[in-house]
N, C-alpha and C. Protein backbone atom coordinates (compact mmCIF):
# COMPACT_ATOMS: atom_id res chain seq x y z
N UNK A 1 34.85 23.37 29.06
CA UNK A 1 33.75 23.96 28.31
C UNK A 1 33.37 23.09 27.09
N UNK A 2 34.25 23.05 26.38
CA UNK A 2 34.12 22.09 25.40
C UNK A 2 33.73 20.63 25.04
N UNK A 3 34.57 19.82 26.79
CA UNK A 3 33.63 18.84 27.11
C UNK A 3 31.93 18.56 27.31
N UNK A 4 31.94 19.67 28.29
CA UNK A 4 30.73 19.78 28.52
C UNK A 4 29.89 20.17 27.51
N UNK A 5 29.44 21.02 26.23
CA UNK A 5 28.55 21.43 25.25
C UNK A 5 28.85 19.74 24.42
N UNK A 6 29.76 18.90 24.49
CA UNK A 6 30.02 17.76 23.75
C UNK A 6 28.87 16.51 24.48
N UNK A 7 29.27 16.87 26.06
CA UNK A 7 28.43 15.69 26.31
C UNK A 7 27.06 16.61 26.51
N UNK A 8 26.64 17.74 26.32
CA UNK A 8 25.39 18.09 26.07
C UNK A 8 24.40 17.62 24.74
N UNK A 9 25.48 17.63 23.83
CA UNK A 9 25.26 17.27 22.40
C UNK A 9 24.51 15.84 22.05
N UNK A 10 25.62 15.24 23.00
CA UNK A 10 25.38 13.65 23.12
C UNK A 10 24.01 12.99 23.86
N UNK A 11 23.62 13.73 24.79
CA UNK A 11 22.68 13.53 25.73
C UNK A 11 21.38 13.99 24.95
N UNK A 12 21.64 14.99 24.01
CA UNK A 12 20.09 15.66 23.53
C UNK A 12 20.43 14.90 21.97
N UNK A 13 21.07 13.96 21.48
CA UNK A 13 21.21 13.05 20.59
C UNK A 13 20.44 11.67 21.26
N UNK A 14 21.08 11.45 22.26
CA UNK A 14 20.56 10.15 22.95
C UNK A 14 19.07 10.22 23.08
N UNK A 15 18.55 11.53 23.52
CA UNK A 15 17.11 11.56 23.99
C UNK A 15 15.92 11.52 22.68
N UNK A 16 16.60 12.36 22.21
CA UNK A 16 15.84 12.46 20.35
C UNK A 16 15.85 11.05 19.72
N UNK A 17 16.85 10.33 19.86
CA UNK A 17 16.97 8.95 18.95
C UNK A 17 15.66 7.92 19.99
N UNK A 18 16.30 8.38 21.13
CA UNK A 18 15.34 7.23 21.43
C UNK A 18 13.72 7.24 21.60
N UNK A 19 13.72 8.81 21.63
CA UNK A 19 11.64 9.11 21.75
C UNK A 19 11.42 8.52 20.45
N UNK A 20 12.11 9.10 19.48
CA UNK A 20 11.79 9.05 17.67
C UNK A 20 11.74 6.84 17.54
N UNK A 21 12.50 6.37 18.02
CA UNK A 21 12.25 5.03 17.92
C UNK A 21 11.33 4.35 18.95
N UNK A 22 10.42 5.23 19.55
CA UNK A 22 9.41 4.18 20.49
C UNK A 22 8.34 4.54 19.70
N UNK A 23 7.38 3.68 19.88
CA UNK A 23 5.73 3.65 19.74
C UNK A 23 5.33 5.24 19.89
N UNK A 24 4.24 5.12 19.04
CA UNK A 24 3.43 6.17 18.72
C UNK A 24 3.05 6.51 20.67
N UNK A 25 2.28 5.71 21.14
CA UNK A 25 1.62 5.67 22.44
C UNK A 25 2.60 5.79 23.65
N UNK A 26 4.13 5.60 23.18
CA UNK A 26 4.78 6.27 24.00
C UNK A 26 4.75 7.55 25.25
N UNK A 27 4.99 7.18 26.43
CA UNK A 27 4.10 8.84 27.44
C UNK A 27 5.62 9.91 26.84
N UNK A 28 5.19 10.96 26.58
CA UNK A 28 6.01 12.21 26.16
C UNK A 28 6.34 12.26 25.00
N UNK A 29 5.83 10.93 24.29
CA UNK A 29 6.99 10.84 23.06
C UNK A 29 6.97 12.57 22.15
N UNK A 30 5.39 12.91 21.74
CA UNK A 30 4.73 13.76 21.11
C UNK A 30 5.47 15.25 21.80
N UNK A 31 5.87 15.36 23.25
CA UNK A 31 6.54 16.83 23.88
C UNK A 31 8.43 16.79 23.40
N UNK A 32 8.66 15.19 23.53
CA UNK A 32 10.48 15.27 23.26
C UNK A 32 10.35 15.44 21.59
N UNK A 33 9.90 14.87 20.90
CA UNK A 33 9.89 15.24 19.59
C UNK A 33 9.89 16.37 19.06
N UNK A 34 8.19 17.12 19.60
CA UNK A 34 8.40 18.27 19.36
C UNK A 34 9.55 19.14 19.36
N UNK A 35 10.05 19.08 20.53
CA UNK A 35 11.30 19.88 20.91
C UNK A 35 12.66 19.60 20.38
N UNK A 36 12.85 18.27 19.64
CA UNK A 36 13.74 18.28 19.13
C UNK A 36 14.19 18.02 17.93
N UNK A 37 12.88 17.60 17.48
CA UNK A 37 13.18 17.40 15.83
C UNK A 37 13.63 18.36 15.07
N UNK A 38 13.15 20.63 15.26
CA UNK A 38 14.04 21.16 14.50
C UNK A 38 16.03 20.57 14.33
N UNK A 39 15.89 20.46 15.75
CA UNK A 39 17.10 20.36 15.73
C UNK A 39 18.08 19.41 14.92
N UNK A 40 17.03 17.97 15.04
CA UNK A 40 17.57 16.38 14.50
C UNK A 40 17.08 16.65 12.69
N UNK A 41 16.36 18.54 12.37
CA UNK A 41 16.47 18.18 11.13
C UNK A 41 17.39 19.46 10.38
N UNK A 42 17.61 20.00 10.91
CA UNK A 42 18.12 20.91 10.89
C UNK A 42 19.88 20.33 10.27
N UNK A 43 20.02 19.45 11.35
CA UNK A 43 21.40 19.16 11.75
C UNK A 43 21.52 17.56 10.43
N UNK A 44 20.72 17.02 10.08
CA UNK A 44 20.83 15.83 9.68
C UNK A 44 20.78 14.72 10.19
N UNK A 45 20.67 14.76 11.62
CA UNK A 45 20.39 13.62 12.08
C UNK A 45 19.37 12.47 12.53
N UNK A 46 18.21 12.96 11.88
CA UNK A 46 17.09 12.71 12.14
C UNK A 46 17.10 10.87 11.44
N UNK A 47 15.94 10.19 12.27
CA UNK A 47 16.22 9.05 11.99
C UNK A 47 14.80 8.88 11.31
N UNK A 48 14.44 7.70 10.01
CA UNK A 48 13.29 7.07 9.84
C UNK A 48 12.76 6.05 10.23
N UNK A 49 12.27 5.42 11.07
CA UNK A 49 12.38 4.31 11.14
C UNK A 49 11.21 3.12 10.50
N UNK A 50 10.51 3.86 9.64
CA UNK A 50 9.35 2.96 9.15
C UNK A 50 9.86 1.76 8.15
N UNK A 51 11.35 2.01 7.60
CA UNK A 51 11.98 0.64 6.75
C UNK A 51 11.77 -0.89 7.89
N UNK A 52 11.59 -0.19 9.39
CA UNK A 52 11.86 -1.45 10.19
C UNK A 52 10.25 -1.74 10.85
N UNK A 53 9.16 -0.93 10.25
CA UNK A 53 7.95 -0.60 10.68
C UNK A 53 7.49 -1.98 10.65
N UNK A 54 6.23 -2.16 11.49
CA UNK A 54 5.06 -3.30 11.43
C UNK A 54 4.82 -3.21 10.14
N UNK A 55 5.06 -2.62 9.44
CA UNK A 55 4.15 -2.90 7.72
C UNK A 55 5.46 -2.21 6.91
N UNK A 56 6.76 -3.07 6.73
CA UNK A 56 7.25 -2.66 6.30
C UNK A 56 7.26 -2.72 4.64
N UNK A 57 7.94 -1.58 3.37
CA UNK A 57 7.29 -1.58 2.41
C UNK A 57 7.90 -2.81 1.44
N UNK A 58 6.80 -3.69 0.89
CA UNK A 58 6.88 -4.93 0.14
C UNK A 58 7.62 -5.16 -0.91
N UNK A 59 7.70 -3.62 -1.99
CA UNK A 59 7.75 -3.71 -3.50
C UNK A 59 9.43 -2.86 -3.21
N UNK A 60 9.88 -3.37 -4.51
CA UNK A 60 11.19 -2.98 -4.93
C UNK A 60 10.98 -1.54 -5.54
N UNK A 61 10.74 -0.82 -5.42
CA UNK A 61 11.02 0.36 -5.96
C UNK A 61 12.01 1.37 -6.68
N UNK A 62 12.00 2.49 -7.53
CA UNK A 62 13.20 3.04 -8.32
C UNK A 62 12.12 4.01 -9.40
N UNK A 63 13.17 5.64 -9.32
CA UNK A 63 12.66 5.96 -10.42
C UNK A 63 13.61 6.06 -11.40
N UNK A 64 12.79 6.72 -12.60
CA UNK A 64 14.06 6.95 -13.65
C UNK A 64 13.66 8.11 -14.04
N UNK A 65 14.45 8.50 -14.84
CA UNK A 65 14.74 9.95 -15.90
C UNK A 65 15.13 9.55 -17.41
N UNK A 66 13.98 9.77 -17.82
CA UNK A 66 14.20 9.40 -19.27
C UNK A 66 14.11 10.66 -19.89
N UNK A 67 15.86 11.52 -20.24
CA UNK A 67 16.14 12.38 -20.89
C UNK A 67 16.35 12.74 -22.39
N UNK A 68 15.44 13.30 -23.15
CA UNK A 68 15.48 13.36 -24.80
C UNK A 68 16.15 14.42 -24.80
N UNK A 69 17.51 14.44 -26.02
CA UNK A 69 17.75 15.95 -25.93
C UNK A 69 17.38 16.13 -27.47
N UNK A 70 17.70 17.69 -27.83
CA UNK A 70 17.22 18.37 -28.85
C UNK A 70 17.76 17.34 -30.04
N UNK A 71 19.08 17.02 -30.11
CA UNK A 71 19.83 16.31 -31.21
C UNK A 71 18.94 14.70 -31.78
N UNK A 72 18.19 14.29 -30.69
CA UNK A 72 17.20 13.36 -31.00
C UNK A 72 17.73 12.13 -30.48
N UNK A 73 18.54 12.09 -29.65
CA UNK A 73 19.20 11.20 -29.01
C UNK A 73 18.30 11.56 -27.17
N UNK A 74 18.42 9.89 -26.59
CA UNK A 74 17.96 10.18 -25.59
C UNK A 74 19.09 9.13 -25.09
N UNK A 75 18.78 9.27 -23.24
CA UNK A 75 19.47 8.49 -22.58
C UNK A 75 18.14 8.44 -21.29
N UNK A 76 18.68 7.50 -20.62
CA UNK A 76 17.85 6.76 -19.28
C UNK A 76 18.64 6.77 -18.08
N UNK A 77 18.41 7.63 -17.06
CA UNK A 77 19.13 7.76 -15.26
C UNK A 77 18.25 6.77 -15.00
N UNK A 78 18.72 5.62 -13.86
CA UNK A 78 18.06 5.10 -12.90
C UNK A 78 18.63 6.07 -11.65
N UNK A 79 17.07 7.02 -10.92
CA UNK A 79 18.22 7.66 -10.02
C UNK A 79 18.17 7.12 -8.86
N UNK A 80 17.77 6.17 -8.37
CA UNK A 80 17.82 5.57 -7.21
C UNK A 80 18.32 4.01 -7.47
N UNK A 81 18.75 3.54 -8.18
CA UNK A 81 19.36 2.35 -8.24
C UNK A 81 20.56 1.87 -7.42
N UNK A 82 20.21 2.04 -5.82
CA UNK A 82 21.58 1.40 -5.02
C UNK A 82 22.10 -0.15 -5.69
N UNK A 83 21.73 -0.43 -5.79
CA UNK A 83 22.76 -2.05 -6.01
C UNK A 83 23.33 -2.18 -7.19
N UNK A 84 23.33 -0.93 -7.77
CA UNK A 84 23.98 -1.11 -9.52
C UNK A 84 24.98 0.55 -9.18
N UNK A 85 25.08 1.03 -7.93
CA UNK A 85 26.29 1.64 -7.47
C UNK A 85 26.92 1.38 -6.63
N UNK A 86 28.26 1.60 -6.96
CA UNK A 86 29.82 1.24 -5.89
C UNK A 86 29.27 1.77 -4.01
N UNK A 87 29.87 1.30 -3.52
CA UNK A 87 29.21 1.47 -1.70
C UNK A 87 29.83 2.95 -1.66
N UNK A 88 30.39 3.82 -2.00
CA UNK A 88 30.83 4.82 -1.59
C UNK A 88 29.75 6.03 -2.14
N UNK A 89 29.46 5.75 -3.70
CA UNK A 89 28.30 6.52 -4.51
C UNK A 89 27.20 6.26 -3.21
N UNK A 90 26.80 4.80 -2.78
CA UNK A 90 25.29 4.79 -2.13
C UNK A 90 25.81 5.43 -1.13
N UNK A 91 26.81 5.69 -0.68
CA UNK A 91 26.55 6.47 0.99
C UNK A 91 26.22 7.84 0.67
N UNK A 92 26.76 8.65 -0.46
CA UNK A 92 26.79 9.52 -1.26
C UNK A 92 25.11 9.83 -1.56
N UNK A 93 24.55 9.33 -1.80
CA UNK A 93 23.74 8.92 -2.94
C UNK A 93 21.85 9.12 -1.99
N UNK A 94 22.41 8.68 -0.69
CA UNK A 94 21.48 7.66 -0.04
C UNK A 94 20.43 9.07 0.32
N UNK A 95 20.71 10.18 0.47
CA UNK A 95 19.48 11.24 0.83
C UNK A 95 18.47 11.38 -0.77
N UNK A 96 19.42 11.45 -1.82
CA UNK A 96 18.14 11.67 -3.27
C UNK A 96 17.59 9.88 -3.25
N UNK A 97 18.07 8.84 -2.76
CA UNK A 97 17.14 7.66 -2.98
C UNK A 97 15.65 7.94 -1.78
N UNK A 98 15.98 8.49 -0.92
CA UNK A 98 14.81 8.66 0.07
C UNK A 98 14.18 9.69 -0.89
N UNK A 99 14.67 10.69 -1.53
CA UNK A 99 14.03 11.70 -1.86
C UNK A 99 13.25 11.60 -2.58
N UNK A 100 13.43 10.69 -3.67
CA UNK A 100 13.06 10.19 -5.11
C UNK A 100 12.16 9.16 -4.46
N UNK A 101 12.45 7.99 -3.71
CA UNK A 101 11.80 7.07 -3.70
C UNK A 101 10.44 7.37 -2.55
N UNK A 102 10.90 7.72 -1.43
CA UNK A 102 9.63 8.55 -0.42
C UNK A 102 8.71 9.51 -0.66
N UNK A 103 9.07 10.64 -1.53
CA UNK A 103 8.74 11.69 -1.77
C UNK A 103 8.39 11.71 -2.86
N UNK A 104 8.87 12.01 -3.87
CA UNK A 104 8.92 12.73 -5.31
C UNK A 104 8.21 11.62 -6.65
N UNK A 105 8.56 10.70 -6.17
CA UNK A 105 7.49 9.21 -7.16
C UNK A 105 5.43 9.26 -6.24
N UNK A 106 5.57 10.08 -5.37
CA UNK A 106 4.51 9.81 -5.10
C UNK A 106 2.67 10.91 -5.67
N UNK A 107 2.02 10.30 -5.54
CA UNK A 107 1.08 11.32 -6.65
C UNK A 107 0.77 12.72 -5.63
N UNK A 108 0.88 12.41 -3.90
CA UNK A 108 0.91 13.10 -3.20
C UNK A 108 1.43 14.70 -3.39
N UNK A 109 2.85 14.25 -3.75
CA UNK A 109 4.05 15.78 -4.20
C UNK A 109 4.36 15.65 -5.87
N UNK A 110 3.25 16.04 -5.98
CA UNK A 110 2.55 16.32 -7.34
C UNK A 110 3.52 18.04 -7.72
N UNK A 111 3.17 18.29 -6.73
CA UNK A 111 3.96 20.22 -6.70
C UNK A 111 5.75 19.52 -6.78
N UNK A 112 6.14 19.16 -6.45
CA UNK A 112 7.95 18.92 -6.67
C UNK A 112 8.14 18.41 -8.21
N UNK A 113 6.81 17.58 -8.89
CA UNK A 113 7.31 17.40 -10.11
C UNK A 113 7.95 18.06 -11.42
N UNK A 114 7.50 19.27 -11.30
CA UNK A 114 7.63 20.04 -12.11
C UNK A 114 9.16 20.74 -11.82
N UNK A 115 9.77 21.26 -10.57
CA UNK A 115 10.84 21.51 -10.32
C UNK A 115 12.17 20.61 -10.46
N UNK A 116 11.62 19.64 -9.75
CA UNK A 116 12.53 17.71 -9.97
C UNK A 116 12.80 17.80 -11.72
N UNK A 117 12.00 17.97 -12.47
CA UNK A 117 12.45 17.30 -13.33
C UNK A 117 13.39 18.39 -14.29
N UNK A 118 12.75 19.61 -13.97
CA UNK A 118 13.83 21.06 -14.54
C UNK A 118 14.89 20.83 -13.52
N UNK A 119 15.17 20.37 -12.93
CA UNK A 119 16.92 20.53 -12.04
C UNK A 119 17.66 18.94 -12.78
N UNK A 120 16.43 18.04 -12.80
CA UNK A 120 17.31 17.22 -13.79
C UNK A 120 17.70 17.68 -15.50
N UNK A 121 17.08 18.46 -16.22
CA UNK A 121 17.24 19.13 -17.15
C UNK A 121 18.56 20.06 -16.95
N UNK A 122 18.63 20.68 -16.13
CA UNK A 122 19.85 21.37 -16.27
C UNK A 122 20.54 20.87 -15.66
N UNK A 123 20.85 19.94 -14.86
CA UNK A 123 21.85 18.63 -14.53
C UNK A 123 22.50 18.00 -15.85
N UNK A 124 21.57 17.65 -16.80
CA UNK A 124 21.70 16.90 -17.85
C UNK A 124 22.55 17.63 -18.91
N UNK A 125 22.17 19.26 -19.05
CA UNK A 125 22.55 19.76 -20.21
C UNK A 125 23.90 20.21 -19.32
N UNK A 126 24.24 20.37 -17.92
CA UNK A 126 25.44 21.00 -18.06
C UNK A 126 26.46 19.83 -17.88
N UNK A 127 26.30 18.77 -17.95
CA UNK A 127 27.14 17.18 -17.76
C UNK A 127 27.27 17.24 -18.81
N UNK A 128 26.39 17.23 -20.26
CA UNK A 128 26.92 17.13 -21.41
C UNK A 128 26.93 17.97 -22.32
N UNK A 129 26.94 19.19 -21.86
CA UNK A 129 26.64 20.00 -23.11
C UNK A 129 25.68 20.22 -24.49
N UNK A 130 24.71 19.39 -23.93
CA UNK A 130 23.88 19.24 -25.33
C UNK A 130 22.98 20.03 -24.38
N UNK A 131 21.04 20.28 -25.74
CA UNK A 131 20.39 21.15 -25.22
C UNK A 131 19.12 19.97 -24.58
N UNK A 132 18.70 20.04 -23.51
CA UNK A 132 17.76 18.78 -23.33
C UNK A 132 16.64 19.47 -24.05
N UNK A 133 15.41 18.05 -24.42
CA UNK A 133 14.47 18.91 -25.27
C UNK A 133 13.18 18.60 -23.93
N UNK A 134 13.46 17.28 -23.66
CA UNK A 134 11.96 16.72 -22.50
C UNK A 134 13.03 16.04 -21.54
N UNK A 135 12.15 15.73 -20.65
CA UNK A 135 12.54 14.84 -19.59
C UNK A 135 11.21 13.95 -18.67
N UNK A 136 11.02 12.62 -18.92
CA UNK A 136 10.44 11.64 -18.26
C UNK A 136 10.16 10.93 -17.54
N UNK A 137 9.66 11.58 -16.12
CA UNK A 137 10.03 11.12 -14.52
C UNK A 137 9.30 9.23 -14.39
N UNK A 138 9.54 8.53 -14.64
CA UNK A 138 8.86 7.39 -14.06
C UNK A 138 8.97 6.56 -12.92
N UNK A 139 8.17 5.99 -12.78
CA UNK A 139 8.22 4.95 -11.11
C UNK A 139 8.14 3.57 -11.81
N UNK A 140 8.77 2.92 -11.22
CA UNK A 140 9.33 1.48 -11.45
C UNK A 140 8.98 0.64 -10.00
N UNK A 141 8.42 -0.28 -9.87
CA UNK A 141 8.03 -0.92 -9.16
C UNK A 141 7.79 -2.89 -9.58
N UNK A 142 7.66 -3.69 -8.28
CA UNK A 142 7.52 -4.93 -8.65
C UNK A 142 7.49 -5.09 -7.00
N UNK A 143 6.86 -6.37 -6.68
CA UNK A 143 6.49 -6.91 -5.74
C UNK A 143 8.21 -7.83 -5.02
N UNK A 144 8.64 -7.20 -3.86
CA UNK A 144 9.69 -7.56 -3.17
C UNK A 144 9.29 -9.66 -2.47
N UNK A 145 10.10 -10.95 -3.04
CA UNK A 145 9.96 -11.63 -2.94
C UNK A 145 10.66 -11.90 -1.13
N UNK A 146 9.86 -12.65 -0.38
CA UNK A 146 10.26 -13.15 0.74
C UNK A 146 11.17 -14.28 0.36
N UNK A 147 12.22 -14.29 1.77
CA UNK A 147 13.61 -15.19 1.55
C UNK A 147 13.42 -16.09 1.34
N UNK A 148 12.60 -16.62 1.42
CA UNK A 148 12.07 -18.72 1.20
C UNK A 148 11.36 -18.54 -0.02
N UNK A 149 10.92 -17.55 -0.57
CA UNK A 149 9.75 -17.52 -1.99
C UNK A 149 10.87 -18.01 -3.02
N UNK A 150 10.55 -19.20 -3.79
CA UNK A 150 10.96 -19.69 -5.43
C UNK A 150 11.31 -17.93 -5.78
N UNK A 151 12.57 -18.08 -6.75
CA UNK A 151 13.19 -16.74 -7.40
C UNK A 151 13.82 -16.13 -6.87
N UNK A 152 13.85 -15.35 -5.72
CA UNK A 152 14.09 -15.05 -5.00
C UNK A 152 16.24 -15.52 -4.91
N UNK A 153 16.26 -14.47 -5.31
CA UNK A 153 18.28 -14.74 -6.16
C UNK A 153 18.81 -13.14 -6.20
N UNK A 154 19.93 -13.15 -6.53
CA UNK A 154 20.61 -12.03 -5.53
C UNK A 154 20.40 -10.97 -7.28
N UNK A 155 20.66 -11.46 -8.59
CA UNK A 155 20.39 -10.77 -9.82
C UNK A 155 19.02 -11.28 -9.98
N UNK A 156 17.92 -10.76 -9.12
CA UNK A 156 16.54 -10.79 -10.10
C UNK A 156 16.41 -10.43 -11.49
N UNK A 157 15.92 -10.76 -12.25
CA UNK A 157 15.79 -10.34 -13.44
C UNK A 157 14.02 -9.95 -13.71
N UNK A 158 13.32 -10.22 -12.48
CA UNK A 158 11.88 -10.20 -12.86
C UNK A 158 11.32 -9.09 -13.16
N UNK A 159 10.89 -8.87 -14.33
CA UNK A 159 10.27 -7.29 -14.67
C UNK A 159 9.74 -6.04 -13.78
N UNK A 160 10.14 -4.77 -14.40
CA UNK A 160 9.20 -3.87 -13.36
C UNK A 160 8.08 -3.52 -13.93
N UNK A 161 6.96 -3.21 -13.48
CA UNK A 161 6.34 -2.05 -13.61
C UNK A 161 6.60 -0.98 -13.78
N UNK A 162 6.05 -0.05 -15.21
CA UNK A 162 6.45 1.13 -15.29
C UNK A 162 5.87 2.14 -15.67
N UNK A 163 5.89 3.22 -14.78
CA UNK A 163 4.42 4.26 -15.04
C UNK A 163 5.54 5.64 -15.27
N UNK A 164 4.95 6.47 -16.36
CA UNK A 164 5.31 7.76 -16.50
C UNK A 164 4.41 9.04 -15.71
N UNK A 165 5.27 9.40 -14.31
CA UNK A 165 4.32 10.11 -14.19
C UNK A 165 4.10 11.72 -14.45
N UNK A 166 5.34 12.01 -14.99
CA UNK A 166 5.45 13.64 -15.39
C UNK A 166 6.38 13.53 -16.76
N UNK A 167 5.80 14.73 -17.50
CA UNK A 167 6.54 14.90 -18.89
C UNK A 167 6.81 16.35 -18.40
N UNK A 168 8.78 16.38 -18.43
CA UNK A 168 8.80 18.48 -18.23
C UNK A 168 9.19 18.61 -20.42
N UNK A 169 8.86 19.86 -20.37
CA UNK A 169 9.11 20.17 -22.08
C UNK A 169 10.04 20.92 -21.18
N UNK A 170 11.26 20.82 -21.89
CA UNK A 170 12.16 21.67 -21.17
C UNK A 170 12.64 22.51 -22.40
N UNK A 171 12.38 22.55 -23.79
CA UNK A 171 12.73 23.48 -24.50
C UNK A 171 11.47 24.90 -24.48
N UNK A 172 10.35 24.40 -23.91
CA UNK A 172 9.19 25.35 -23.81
C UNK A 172 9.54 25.89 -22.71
N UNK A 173 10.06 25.55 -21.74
CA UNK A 173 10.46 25.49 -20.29
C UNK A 173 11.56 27.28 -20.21
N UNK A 174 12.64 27.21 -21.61
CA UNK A 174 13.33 28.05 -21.65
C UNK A 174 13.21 28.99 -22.16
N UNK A 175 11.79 29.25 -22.95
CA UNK A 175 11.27 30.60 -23.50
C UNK A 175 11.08 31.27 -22.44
């Protein structure tokens, strides 16, 4: 019994991975998907594959959290900064970098800003005990250099771009 619901598992894994990685114009792709993506999202296993897309994305990306608290002291999260965390944090780590970097930096999910940045507020105040007063969602960006391009070195140092795109008042926030 147990075998069998295992290699059932495996077979409706195999079929989902592979519709989800063919071409749009794929024949069925649009009926196996349907049918199985609750499942591949439900479960976590769902795959992206546009990092490996015909137009894959150019620019280095990252947001931050620029947290003021009441005492007048602030501090700065990079929250998607994989290469400035240990490999165990990024495996850890790796669903809020899609989240932050796919989703939540974009002007699109305009509606998550306001929640994103109150869960970083009370993230903030219960890590340190102080009272946060604001919090400063920004997007950080710069143009990703190809392997043969001059600069192009494993510590870039080349500036980002940096846009603020939400201010939460999080002491107005708690009246």
């Amino acid at each position: 019994m147990f075998r069998s619901a295992l290699a059932i598992l495996a077979m409706t894994y195999m079929i989902g991975a592979t519709s989800w990685s063919m071409p749009d114009g794929f024949p069925l792709k649009n009926v196996i998907d349907a049918r199985f993506r609750p499942f591949f999202q439900w479960s976590g296993l769902w795959q992206g594959w546009d990092m490996f897309a015909p137009q894959p994305r150019d620019e280095d990306i990252f947001v931050s959290a620029e947290i003021w608290y009441a005492d007048g002291t602030s501090e700065t999260r990079k929250l998607t900064r994989m290469i400035e965390m240990p490999y165990l944090e990024r495996y850890r780590k790796e669903r809020w970098r899609k989240f932050f970097n796919d989703n939540l930096r974009l002007d699109s999910s305009k509606v998550m800003w306001e929640p994103g940045a109150a869960w970083i507020a009370r993230d903030a105040a219960t890590n340190t005990g102080r009272v946060v007063a604001r919090v400063e969602l920004a997007r950080h960006w710069r143009k990703s250099l190809l392997p043969h391009e001059p600069g192009n070195v494993m510590n870039d140092q080349r500036p980002y771009n940096r846009f603020v795109f939400h201010t939460f008042d999080a002491l107005k926030a708690q009246k």
